[in-house]
PDB file of N, CA and C in Angstrom:
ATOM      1  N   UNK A   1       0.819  -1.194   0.000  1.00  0.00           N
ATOM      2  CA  UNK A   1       0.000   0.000   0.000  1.00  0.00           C
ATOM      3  C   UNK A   1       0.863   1.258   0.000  1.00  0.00           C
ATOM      4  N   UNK A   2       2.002   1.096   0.711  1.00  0.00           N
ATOM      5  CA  UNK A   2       2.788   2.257   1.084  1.00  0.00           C
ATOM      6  C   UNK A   2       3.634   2.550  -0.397  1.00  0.00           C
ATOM      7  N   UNK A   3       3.922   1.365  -1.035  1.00  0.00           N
ATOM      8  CA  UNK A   3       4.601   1.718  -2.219  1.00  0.00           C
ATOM      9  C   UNK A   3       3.803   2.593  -3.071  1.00  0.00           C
ATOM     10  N   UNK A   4       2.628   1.439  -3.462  1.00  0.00           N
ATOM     11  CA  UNK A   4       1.114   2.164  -4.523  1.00  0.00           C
ATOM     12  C   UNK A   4       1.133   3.825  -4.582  1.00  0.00           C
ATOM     13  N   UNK A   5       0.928   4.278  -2.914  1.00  0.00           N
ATOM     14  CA  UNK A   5       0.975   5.348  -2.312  1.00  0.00           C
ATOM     15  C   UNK A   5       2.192   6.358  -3.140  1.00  0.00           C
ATOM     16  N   UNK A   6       3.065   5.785  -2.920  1.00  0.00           N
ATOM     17  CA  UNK A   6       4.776   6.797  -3.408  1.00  0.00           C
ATOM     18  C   UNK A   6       4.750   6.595  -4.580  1.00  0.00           C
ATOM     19  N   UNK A   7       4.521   5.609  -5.294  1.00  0.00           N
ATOM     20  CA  UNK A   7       4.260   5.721  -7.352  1.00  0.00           C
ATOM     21  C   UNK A   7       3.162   6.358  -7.611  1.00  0.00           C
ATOM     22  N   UNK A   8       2.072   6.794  -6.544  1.00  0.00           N
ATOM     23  CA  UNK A   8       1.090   7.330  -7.514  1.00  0.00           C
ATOM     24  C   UNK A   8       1.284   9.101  -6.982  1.00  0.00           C
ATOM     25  N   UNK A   9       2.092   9.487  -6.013  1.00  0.00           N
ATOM     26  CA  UNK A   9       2.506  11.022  -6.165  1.00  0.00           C
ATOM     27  C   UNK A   9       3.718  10.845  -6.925  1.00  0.00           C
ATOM     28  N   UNK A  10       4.795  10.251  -6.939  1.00  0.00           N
ATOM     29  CA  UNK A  10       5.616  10.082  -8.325  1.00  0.00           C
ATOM     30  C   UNK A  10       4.913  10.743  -9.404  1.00  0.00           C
ATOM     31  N   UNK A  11       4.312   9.846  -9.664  1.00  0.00           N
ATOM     32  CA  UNK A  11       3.806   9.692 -10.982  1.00  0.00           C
ATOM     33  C   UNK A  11       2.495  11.533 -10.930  1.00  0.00           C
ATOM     34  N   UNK A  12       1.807  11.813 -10.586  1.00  0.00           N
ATOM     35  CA  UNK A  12       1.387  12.769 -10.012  1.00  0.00           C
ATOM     36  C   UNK A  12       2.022  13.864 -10.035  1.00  0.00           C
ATOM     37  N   UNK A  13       3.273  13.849  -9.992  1.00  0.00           N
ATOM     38  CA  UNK A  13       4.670  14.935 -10.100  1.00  0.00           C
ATOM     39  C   UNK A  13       4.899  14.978 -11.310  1.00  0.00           C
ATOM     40  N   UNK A  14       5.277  13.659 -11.744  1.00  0.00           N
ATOM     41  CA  UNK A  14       5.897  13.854 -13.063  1.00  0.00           C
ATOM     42  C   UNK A  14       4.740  14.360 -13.936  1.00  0.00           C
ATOM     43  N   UNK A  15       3.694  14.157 -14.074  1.00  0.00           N
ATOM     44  CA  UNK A  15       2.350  14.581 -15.169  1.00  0.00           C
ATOM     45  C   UNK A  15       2.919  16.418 -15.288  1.00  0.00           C
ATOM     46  N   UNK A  16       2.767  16.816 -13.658  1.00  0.00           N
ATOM     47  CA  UNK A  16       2.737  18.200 -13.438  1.00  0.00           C
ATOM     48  C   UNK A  16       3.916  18.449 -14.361  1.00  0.00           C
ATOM     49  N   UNK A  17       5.394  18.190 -13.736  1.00  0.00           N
ATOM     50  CA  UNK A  17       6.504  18.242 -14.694  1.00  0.00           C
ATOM     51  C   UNK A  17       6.241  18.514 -16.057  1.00  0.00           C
ATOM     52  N   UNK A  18       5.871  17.305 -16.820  1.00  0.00           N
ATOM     53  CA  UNK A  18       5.956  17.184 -17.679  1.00  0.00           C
ATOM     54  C   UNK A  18       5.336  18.322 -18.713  1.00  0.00           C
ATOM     55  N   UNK A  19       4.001  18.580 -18.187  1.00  0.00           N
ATOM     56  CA  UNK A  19       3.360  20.002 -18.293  1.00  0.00           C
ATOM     57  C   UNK A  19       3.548  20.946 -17.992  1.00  0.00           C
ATOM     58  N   UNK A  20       4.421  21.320 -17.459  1.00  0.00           N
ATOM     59  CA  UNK A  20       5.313  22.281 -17.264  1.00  0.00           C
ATOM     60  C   UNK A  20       6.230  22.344 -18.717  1.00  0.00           C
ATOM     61  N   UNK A  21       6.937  21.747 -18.934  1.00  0.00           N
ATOM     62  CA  UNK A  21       7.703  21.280 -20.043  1.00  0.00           C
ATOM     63  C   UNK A  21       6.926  21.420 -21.371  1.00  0.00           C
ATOM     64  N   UNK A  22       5.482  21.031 -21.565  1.00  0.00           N
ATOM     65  CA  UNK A  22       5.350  21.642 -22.445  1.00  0.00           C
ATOM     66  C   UNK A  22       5.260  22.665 -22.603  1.00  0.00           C
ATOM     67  N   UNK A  23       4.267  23.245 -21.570  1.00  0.00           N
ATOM     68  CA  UNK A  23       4.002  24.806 -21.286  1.00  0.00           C
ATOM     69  C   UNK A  23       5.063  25.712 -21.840  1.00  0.00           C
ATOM     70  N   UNK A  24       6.399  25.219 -21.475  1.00  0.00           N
ATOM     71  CA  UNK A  24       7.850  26.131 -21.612  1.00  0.00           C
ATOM     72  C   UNK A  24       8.373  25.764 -23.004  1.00  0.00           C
ATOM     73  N   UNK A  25       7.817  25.271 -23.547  1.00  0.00           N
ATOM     74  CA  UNK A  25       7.882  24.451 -24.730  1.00  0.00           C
ATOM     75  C   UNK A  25       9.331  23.318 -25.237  1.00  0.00           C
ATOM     76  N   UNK A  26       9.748  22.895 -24.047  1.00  0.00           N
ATOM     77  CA  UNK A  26      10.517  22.106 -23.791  1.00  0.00           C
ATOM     78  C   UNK A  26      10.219  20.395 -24.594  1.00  0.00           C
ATOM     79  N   UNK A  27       9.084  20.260 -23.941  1.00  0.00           N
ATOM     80  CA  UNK A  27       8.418  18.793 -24.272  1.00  0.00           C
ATOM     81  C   UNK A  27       7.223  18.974 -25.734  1.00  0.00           C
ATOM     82  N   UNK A  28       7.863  18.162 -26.272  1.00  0.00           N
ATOM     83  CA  UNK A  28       5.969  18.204 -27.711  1.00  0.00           C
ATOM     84  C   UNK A  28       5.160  18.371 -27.060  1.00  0.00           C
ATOM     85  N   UNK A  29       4.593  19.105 -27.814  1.00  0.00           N
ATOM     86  CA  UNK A  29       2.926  19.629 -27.384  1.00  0.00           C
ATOM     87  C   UNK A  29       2.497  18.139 -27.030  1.00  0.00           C
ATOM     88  N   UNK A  30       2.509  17.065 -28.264  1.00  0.00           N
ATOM     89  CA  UNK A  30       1.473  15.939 -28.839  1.00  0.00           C
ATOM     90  C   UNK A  30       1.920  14.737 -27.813  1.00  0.00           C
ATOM     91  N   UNK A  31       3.152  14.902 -27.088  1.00  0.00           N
ATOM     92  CA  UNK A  31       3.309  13.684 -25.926  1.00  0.00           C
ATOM     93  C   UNK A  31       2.026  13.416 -25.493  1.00  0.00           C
ATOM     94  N   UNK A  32       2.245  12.409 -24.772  1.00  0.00           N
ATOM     95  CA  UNK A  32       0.945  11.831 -24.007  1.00  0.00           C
ATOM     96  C   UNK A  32       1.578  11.425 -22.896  1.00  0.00           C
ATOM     97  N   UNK A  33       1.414  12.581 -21.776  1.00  0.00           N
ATOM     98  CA  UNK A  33       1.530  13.069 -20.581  1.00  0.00           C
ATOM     99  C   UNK A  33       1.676  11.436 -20.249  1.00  0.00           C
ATOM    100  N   UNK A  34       0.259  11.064 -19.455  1.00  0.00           N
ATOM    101  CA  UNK A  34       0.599   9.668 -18.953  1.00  0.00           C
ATOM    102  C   UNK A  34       1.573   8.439 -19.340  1.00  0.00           C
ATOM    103  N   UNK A  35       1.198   8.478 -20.639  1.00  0.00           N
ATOM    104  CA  UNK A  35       2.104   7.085 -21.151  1.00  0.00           C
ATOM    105  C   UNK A  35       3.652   7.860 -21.165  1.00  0.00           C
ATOM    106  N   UNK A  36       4.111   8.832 -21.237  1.00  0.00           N
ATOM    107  CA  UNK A  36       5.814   9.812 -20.867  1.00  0.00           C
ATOM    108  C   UNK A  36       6.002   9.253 -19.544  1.00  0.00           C
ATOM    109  N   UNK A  37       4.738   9.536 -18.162  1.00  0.00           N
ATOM    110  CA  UNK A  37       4.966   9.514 -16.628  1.00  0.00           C
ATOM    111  C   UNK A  37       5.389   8.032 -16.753  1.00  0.00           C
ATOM    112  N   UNK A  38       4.146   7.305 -17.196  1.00  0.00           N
ATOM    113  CA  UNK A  38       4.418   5.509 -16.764  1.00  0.00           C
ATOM    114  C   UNK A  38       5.682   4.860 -17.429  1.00  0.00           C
ATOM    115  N   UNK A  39       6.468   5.152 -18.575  1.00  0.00           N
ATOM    116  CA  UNK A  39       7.808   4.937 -19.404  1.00  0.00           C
ATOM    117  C   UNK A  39       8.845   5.492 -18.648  1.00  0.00           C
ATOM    118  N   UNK A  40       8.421   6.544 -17.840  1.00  0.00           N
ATOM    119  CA  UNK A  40       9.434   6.999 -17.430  1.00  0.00           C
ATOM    120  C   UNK A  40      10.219   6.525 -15.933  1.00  0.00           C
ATOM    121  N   UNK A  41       8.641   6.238 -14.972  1.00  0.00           N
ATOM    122  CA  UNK A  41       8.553   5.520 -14.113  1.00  0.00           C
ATOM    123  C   UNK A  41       9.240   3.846 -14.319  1.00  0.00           C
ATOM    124  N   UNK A  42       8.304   3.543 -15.295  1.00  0.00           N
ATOM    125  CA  UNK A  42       9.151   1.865 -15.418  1.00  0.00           C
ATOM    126  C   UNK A  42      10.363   1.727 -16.090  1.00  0.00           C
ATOM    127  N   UNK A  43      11.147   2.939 -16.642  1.00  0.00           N
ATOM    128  CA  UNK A  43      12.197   2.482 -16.393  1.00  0.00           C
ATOM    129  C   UNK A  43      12.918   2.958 -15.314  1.00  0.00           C
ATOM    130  N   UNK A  44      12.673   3.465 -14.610  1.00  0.00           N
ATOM    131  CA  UNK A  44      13.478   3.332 -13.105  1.00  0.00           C
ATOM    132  C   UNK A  44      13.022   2.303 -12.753  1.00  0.00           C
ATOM    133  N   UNK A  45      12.025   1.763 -12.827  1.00  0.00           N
ATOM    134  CA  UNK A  45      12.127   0.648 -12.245  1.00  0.00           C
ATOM    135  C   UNK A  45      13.179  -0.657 -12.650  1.00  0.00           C
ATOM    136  N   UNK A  46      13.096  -0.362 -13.892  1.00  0.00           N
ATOM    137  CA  UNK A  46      13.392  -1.581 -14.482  1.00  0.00           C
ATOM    138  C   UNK A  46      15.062  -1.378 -14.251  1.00  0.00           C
ATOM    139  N   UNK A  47      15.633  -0.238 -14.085  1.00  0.00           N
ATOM    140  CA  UNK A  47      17.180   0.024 -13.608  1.00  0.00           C
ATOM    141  C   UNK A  47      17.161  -0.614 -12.273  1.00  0.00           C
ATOM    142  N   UNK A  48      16.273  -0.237 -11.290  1.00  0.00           N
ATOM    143  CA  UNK A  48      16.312  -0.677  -9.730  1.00  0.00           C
ATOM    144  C   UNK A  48      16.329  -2.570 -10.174  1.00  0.00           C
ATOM    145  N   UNK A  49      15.654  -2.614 -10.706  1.00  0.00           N
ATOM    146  CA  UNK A  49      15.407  -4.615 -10.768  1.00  0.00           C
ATOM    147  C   UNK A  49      16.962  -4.890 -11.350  1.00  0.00           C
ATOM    148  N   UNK A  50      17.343  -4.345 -12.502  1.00  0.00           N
ATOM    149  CA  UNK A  50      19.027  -5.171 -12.777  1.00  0.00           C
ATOM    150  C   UNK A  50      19.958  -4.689 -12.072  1.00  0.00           C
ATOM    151  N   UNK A  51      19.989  -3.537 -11.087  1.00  0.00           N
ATOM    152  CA  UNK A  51      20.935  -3.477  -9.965  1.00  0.00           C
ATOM    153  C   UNK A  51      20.378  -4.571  -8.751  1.00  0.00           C
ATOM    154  N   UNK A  52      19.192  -5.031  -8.478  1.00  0.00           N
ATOM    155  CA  UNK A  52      19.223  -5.670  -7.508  1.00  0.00           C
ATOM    156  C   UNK A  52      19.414  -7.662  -8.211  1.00  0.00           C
ATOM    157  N   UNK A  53      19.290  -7.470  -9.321  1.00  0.00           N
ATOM    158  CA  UNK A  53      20.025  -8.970 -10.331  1.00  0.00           C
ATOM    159  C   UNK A  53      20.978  -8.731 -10.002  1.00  0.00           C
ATOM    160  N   UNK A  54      21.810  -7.823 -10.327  1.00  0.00           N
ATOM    161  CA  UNK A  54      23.342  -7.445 -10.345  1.00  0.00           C
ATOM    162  C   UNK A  54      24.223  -7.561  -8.886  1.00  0.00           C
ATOM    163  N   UNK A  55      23.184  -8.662  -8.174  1.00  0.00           N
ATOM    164  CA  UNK A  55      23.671  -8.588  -6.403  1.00  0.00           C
ATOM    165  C   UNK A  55      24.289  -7.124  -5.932  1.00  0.00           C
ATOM    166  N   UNK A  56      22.740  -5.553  -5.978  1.00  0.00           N
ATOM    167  CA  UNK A  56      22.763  -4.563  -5.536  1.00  0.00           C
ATOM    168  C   UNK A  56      24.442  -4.174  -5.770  1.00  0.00           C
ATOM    169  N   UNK A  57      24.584  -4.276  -7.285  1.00  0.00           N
ATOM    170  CA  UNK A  57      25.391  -3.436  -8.046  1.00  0.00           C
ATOM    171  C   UNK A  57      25.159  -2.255  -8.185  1.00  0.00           C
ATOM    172  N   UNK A  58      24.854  -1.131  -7.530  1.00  0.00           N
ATOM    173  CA  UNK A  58      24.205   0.503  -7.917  1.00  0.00           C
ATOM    174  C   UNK A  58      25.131   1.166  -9.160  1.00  0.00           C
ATOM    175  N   UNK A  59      26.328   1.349  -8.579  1.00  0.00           N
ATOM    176  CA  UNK A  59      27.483   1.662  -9.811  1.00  0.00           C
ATOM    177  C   UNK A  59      27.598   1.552 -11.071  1.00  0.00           C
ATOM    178  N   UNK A  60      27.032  -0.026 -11.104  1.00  0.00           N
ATOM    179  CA  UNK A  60      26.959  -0.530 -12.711  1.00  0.00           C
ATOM    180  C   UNK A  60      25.720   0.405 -13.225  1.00  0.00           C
ATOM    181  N   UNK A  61      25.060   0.188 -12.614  1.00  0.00           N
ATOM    182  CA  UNK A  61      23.980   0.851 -13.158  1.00  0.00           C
ATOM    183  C   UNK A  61      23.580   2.397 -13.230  1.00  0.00           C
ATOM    184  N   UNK A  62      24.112   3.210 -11.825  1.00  0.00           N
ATOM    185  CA  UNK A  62      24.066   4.786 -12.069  1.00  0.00           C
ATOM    186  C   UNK A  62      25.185   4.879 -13.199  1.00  0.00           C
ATOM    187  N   UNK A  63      26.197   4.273 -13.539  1.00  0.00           N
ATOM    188  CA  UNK A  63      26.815   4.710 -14.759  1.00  0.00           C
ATOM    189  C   UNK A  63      26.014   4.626 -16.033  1.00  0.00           C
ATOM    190  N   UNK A  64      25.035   3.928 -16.198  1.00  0.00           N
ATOM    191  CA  UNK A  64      24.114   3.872 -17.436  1.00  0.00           C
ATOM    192  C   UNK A  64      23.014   4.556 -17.033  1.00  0.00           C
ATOM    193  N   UNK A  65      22.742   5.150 -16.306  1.00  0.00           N
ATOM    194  CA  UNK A  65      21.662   6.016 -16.301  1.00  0.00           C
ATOM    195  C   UNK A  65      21.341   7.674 -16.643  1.00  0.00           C
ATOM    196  N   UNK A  66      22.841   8.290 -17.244  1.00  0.00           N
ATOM    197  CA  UNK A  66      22.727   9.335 -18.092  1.00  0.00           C
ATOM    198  C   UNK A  66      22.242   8.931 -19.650  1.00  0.00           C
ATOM    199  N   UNK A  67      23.048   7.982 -19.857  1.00  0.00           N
ATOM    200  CA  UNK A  67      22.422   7.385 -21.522  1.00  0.00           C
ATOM    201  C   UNK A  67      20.818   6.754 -21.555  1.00  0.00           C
ATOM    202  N   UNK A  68      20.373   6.680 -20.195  1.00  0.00           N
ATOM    203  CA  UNK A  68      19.079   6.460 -20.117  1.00  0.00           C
ATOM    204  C   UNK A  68      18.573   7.122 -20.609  1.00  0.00           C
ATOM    205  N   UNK A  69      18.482   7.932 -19.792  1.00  0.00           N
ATOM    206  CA  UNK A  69      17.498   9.079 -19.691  1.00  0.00           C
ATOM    207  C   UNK A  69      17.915  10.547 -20.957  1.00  0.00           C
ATOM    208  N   UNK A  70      19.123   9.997 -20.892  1.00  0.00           N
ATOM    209  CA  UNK A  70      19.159  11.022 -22.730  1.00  0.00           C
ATOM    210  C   UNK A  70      18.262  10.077 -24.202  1.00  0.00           C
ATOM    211  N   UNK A  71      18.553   8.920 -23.990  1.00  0.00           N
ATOM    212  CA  UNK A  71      17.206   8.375 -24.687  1.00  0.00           C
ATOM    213  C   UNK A  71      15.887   8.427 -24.471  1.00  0.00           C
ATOM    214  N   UNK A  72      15.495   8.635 -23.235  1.00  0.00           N
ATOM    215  CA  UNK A  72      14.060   9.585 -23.070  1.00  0.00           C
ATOM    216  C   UNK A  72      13.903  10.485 -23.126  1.00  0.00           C
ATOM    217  N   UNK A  73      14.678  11.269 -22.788  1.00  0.00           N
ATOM    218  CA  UNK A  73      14.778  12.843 -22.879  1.00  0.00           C
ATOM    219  C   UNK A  73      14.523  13.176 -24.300  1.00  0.00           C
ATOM    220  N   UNK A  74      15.566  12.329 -25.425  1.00  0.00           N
ATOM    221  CA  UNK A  74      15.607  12.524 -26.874  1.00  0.00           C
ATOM    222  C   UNK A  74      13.638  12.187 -27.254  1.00  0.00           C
ATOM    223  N   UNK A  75      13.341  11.343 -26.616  1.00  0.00           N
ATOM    224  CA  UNK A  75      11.502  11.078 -27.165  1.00  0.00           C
ATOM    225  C   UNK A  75      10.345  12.026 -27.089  1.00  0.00           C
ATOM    226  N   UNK A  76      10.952  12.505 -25.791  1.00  0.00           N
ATOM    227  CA  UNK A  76       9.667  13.370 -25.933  1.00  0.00           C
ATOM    228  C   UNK A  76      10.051  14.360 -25.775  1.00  0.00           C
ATOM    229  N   UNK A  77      11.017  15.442 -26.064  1.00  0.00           N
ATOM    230  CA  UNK A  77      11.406  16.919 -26.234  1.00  0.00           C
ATOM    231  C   UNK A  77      11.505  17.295 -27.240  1.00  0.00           C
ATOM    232  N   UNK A  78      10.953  19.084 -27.866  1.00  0.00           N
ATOM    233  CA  UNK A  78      10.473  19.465 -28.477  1.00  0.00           C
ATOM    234  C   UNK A  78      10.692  19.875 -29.581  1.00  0.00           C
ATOM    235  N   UNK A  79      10.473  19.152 -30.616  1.00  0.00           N
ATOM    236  CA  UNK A  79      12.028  19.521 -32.027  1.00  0.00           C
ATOM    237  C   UNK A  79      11.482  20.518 -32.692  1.00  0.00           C
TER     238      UNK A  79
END
């Protein structure tokens, strides 16, 4: 419950964010707010799951998490 709880103001944040971003015209108008929040969300998740495969390797993985997120960043910002 307590998790549910913290992904759904996560996620709640990021919408706002994200609209913000367009607003500033940072992000495409034509994103789709939710499906940006939930992609963006599961892949943190999905980084947290192969650092904890990785017998709670964090390192391995905060080193790949600028090229992450510059591949999301590259999807939905505003050409």
């Amino acid at each position: 419950r307590m998790a549910r709880t913290l992904l759904q103001k996560y996620s709640e944040r990021l919408t706002t964010l994200i609209e913000d971003g367009k607003a500033a015209g940072e992000i495409a108008p034509d994103i789709d707010t939710v499906a940006a929040s939930l992609l963006f969300i599961g892949t943190i998740q999905g980084l947290v799951m192969q650092s904890l495969l990785a017998g709670g390797d964090t390192q391995g993985i905060r080193d790949k998490v600028p090229g992450v997120f510059a591949i999301y960043r590259r999807g939905i910002e505003n050409r």
